[in-house]
N, C-alpha and C. Protein backbone atom coordinates (compact mmCIF):
# COMPACT_ATOMS: atom_id res chain seq x y z
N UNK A 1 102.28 110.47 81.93
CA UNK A 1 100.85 110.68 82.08
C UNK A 1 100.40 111.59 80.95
N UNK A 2 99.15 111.16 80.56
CA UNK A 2 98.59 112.23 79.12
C UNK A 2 97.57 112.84 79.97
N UNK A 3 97.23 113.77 79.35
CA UNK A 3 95.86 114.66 80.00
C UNK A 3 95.68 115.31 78.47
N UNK A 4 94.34 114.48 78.44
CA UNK A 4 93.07 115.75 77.39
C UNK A 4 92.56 116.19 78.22
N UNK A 5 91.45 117.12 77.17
CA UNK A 5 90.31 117.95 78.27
C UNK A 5 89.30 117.09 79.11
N UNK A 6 88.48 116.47 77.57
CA UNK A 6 87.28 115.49 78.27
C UNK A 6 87.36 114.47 77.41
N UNK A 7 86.59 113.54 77.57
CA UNK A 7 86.16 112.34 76.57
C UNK A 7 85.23 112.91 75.47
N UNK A 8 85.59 112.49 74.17
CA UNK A 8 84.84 113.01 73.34
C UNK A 8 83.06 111.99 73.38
N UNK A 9 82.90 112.52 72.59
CA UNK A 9 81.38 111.47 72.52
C UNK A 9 81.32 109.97 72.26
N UNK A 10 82.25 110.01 71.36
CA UNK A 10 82.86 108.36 70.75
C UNK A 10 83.30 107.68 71.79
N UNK A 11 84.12 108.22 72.09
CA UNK A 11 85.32 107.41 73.40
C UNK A 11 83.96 107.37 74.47
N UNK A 12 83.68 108.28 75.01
CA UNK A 12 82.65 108.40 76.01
C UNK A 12 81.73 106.67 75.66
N UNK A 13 81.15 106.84 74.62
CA UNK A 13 80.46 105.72 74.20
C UNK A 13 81.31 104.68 73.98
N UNK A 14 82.66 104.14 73.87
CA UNK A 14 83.28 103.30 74.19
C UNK A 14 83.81 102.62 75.11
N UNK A 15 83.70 103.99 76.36
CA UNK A 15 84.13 103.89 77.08
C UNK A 15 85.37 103.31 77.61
N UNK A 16 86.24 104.55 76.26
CA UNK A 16 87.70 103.87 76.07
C UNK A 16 88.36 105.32 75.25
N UNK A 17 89.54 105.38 76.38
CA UNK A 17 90.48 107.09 75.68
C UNK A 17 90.73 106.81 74.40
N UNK A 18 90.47 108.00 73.58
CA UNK A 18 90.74 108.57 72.13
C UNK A 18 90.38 107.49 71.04
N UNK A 19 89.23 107.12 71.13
CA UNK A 19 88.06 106.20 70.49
C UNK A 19 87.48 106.66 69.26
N UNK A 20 87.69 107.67 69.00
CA UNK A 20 87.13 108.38 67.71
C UNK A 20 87.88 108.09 66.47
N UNK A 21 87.04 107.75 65.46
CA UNK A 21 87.86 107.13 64.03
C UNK A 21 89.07 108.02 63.89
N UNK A 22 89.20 109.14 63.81
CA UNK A 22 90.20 109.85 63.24
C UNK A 22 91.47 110.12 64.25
N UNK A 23 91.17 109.57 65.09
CA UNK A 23 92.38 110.46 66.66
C UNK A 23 93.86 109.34 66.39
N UNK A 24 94.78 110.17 65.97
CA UNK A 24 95.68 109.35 66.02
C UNK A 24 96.74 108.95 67.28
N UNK A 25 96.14 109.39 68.45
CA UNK A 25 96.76 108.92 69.95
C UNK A 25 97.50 107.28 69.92
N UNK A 26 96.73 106.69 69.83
CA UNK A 26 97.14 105.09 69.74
C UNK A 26 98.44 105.14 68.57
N UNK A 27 97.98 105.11 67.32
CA UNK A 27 99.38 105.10 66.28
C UNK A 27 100.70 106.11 66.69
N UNK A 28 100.75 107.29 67.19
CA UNK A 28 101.24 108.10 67.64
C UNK A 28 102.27 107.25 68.76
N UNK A 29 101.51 106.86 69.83
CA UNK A 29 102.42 106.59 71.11
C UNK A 29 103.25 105.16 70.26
N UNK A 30 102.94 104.81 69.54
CA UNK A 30 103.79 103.10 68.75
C UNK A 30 104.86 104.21 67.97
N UNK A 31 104.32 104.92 67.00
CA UNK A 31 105.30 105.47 66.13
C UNK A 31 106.45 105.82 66.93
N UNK A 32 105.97 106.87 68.02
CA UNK A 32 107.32 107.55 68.74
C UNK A 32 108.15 106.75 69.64
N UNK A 33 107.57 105.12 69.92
CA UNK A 33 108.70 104.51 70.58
C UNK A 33 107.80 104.15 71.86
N UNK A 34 107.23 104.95 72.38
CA UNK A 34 106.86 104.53 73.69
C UNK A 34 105.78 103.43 74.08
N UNK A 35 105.23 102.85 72.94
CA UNK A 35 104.44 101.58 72.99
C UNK A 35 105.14 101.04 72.18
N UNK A 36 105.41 99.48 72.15
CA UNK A 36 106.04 98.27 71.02
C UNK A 36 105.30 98.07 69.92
N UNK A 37 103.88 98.47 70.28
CA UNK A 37 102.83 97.90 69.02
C UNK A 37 101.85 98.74 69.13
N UNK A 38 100.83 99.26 68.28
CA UNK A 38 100.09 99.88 68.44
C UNK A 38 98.57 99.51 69.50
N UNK A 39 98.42 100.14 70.09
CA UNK A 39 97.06 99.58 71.01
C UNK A 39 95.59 100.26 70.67
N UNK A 40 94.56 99.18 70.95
CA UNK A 40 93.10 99.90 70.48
C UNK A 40 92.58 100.37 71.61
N UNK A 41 91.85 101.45 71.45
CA UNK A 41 91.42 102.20 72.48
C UNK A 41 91.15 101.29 73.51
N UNK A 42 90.31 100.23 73.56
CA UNK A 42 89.48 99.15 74.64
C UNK A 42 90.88 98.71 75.50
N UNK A 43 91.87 98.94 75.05
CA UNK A 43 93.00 98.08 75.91
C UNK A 43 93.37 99.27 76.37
N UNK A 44 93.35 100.17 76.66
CA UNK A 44 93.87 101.19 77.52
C UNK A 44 94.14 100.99 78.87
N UNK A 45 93.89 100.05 79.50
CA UNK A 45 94.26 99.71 81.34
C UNK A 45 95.50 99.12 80.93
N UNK A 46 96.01 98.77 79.82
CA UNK A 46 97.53 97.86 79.36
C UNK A 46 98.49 98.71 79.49
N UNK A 47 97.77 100.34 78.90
CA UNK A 47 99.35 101.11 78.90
C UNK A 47 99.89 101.14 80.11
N UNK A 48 99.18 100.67 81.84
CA UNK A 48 99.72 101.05 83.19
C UNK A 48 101.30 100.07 82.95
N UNK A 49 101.34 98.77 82.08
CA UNK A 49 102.85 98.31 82.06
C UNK A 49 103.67 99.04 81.21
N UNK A 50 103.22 99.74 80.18
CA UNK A 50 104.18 100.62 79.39
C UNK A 50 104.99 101.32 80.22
N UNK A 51 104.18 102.04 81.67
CA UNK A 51 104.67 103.26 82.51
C UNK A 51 103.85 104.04 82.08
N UNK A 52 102.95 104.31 81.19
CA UNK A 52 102.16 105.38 80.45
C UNK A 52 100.38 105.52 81.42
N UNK A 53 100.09 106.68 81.81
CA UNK A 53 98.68 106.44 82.45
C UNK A 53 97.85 107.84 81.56
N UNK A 54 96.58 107.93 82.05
CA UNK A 54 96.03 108.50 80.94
C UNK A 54 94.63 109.19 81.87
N UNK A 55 94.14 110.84 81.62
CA UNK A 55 93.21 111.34 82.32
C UNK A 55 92.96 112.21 81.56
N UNK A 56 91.75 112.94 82.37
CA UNK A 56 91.16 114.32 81.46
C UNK A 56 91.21 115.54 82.66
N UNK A 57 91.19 116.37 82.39
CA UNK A 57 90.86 117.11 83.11
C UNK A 57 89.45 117.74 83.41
N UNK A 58 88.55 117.25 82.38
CA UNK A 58 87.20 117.41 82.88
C UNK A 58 86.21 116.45 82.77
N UNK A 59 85.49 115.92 83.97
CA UNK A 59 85.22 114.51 84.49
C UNK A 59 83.98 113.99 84.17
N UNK A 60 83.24 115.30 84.25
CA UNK A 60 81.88 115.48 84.39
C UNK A 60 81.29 116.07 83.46
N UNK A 61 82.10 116.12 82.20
CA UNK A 61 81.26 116.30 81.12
C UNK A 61 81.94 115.72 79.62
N UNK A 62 81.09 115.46 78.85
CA UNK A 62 81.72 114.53 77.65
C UNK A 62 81.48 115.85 76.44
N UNK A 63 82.48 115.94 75.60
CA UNK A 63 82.68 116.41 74.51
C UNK A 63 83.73 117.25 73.67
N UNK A 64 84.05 117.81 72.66
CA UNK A 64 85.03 118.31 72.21
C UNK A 64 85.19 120.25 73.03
N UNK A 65 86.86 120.34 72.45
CA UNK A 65 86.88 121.47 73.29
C UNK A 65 85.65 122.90 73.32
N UNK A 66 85.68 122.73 72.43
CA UNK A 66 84.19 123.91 72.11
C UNK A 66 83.21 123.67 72.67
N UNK A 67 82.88 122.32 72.72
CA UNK A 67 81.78 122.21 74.18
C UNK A 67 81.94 122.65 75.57
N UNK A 68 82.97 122.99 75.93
CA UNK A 68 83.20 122.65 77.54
C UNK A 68 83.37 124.47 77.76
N UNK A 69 83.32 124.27 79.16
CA UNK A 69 83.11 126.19 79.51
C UNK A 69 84.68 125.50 80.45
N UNK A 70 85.20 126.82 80.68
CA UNK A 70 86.34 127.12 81.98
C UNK A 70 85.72 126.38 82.89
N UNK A 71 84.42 126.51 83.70
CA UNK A 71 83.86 126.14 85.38
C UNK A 71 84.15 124.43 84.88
N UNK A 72 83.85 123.82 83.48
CA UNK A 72 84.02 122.51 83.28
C UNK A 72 85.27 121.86 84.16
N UNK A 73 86.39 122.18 83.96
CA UNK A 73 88.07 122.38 84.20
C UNK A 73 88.07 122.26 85.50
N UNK A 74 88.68 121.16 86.34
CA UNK A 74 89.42 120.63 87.59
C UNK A 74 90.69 120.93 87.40
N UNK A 75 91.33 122.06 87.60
CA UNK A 75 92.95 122.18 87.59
C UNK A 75 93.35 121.62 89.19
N UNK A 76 92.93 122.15 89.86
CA UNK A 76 92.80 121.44 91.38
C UNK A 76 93.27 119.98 91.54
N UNK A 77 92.27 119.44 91.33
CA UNK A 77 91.76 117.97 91.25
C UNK A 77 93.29 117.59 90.33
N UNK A 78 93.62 117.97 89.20
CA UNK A 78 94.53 117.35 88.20
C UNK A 78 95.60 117.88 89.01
N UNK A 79 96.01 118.81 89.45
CA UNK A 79 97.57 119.09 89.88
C UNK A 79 97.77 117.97 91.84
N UNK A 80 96.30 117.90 92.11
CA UNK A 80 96.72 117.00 93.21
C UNK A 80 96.52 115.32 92.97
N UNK A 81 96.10 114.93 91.44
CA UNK A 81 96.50 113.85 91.06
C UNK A 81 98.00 113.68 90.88
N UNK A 82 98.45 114.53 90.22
CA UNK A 82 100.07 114.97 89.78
C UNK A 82 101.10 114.49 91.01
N UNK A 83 100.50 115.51 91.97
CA UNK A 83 101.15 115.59 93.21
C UNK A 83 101.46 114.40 93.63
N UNK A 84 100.19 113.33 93.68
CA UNK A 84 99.92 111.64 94.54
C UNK A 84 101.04 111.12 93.46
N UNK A 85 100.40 110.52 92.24
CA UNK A 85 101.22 109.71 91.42
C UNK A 85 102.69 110.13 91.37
N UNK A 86 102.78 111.50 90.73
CA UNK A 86 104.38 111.83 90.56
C UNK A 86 104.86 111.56 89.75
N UNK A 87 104.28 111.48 88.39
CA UNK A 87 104.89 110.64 87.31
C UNK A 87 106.41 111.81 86.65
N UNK A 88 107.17 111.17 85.69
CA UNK A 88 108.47 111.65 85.25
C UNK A 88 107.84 113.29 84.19
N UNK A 89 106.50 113.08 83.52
CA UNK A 89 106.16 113.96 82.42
C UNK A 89 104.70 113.95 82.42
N UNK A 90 103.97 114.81 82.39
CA UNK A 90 102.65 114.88 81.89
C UNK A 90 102.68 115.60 80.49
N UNK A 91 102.13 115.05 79.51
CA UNK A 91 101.75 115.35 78.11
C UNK A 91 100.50 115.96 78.44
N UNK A 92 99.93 117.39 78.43
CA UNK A 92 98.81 118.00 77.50
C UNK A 92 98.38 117.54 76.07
N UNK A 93 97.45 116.81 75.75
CA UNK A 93 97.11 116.27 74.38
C UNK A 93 96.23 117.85 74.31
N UNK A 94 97.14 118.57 73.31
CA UNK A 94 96.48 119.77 73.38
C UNK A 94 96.45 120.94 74.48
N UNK A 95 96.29 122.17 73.54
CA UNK A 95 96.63 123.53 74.12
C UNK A 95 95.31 123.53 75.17
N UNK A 96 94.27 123.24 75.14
CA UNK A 96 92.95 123.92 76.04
C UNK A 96 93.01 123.43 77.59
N UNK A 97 93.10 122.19 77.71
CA UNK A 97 93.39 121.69 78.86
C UNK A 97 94.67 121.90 79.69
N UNK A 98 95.79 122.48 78.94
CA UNK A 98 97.01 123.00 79.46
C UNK A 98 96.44 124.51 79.73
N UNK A 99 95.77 125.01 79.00
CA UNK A 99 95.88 126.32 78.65
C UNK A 99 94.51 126.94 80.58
N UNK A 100 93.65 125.83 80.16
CA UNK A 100 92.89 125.83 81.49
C UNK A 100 93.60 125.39 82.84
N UNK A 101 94.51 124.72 82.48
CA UNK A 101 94.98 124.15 84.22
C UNK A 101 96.42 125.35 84.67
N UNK A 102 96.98 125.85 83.57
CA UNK A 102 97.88 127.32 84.03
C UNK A 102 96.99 128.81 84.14
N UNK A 103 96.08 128.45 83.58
CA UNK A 103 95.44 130.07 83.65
C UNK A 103 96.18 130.83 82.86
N UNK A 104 96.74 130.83 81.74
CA UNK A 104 96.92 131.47 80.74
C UNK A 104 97.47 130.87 79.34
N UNK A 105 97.60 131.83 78.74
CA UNK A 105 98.00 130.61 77.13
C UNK A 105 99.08 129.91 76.90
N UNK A 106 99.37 128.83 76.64
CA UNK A 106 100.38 128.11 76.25
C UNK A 106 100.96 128.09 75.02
N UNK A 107 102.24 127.48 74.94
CA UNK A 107 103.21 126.92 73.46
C UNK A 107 103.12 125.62 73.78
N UNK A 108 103.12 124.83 72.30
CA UNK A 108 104.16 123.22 72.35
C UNK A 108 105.46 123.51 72.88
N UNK A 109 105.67 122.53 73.19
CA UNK A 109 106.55 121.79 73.73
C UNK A 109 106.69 121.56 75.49
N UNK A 110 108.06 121.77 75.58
CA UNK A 110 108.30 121.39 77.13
C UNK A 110 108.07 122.99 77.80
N UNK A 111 107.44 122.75 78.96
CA UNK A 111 107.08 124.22 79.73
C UNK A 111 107.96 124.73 80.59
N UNK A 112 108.24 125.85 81.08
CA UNK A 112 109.34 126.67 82.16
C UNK A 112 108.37 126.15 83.68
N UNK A 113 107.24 125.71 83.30
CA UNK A 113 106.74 125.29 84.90
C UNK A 113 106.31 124.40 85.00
N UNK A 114 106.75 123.34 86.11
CA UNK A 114 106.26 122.12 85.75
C UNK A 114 105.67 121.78 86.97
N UNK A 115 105.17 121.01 87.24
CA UNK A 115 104.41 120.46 88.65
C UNK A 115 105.37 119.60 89.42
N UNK A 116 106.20 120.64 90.31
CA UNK A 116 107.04 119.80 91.68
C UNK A 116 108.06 119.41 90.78
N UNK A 117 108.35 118.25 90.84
CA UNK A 117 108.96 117.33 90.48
C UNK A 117 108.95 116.62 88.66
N UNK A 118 107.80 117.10 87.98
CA UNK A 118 107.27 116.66 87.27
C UNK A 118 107.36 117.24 85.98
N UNK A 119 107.81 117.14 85.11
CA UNK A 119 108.16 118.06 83.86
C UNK A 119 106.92 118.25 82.37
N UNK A 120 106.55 119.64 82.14
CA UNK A 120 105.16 119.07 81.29
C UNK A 120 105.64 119.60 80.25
N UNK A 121 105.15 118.88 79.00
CA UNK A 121 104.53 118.88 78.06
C UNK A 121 103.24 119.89 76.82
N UNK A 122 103.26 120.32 76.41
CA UNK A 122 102.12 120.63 75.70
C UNK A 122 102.19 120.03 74.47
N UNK A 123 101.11 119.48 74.08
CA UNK A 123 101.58 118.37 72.29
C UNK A 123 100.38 119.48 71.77
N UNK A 124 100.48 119.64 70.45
CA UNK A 124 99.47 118.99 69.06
C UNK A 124 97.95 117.93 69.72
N UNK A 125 97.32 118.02 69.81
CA UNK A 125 96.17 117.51 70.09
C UNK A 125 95.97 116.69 68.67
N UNK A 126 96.18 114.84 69.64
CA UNK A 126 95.81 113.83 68.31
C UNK A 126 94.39 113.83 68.07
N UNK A 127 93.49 114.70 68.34
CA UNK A 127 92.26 114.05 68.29
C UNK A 127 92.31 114.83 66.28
N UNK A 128 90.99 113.91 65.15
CA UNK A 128 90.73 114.37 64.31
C UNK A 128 90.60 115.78 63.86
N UNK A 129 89.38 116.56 64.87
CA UNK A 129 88.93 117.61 64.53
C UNK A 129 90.16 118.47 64.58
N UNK A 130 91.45 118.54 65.01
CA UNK A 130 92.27 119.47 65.20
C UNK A 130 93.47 119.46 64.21
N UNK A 131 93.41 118.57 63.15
CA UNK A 131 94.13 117.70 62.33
C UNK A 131 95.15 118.99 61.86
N UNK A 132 94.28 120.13 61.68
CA UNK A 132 94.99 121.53 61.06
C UNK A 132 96.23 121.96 61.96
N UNK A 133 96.25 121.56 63.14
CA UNK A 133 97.68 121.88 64.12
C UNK A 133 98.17 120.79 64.34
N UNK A 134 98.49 120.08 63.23
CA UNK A 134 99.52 118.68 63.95
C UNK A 134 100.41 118.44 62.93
N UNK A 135 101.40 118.49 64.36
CA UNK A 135 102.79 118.55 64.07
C UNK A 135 103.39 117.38 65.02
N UNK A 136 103.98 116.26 64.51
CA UNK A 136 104.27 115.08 65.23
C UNK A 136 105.52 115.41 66.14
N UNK A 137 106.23 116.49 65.86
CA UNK A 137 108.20 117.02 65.88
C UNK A 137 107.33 116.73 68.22
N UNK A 138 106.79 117.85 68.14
CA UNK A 138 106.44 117.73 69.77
C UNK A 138 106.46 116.41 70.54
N UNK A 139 105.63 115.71 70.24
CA UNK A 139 105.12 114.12 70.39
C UNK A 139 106.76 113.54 70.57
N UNK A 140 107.66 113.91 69.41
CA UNK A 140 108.99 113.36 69.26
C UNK A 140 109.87 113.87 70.37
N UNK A 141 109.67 114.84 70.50
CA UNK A 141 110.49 115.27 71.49
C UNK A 141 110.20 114.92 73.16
N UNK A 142 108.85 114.58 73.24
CA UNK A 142 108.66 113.91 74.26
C UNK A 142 108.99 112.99 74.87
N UNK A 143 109.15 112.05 73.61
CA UNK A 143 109.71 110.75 73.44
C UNK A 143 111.42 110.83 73.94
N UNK A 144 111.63 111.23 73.18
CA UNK A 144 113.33 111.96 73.56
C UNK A 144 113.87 111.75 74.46
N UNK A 145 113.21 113.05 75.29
CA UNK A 145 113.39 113.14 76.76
C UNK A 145 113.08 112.45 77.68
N UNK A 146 111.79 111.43 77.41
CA UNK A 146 111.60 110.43 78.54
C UNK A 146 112.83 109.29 78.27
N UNK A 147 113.06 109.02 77.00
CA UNK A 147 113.91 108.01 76.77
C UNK A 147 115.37 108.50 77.40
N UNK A 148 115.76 109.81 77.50
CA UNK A 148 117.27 109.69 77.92
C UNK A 148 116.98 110.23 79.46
N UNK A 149 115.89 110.58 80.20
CA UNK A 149 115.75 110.71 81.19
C UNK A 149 115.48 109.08 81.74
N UNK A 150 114.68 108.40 81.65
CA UNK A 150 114.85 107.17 81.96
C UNK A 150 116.12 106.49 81.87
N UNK A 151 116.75 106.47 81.27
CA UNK A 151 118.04 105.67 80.61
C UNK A 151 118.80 106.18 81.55
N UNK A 152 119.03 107.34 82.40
CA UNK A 152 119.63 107.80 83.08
C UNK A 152 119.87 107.53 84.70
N UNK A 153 118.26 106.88 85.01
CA UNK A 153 118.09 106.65 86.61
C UNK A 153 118.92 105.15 86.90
């Protein structure tokens, strides 16, 4: 499972995750293995056969992180999605929405606390505007671990 914050304006108006010319989410999940081919934003209900699902943590409002206040932020709501589904990993696309759903600041990579059963993530945020903190090594390591954790059951 991925979690950004919100839909940016683009995507919002596409009405399709990480829709914005510059976001490299789509090329990203092909590069590291976990999609076969790269996918366009509009096909996003496809990744549910990858195993891959995809949310925000804030529902009710559209825009980049500098738009959004703390009260924006459903940590609630997202940790009892967590809870229902149960997926193997949640990816944070980005520090703000991790950083809002623990209540304090985060690192990349894999976290000391994870939800139940559920092991998280913090990436590099693919969206454009953040281009200055991206580092693919995280993304890779994600990959990693789902691949030899899967391979394992």
């Amino acid at each position: 499972m991925f979690c950004g914050s919100a839909a940016g304006s683009r995507s919002a108006r596409a009405r399709a995750y990480y829709a914005g010319p510059g976001n490299l989410f789509w090329e990203v999940l092909h590069r590291i293995g976990l999609t076969k081919r790269k996918f366009a934003p509009q096909e996003y209900p496809l990744l549910i056969n990858c195993r891959i699902g995809l949310t925000d943590m804030v529902k009710k409002r559209v825009g980049n992180d500098g738009d959004l206040a703390p009260a924006d932020f459903q940590p609630t709501l997202f940790r009892a999605k967590i809870q229902h589904y149960r997926p193997l990993a949640v990816g944070f696309n980005g520090k703000r929405a991790a950083r809002e759903f623990y209540g304090y600041p985060v690192q990349y990579g894999l976290q000391a606390e994870g939800i139940d059963s559920t092991v998280v993530f913090v990436l590099p945020s693919t969206s454009g505007a953040a281009r200055g903190f991206w580092d693919e090594t995280y993304w890779g390591a994600l990959a990693d671990w789902l691949k030899k954790t899967e391979g394992s059951e």
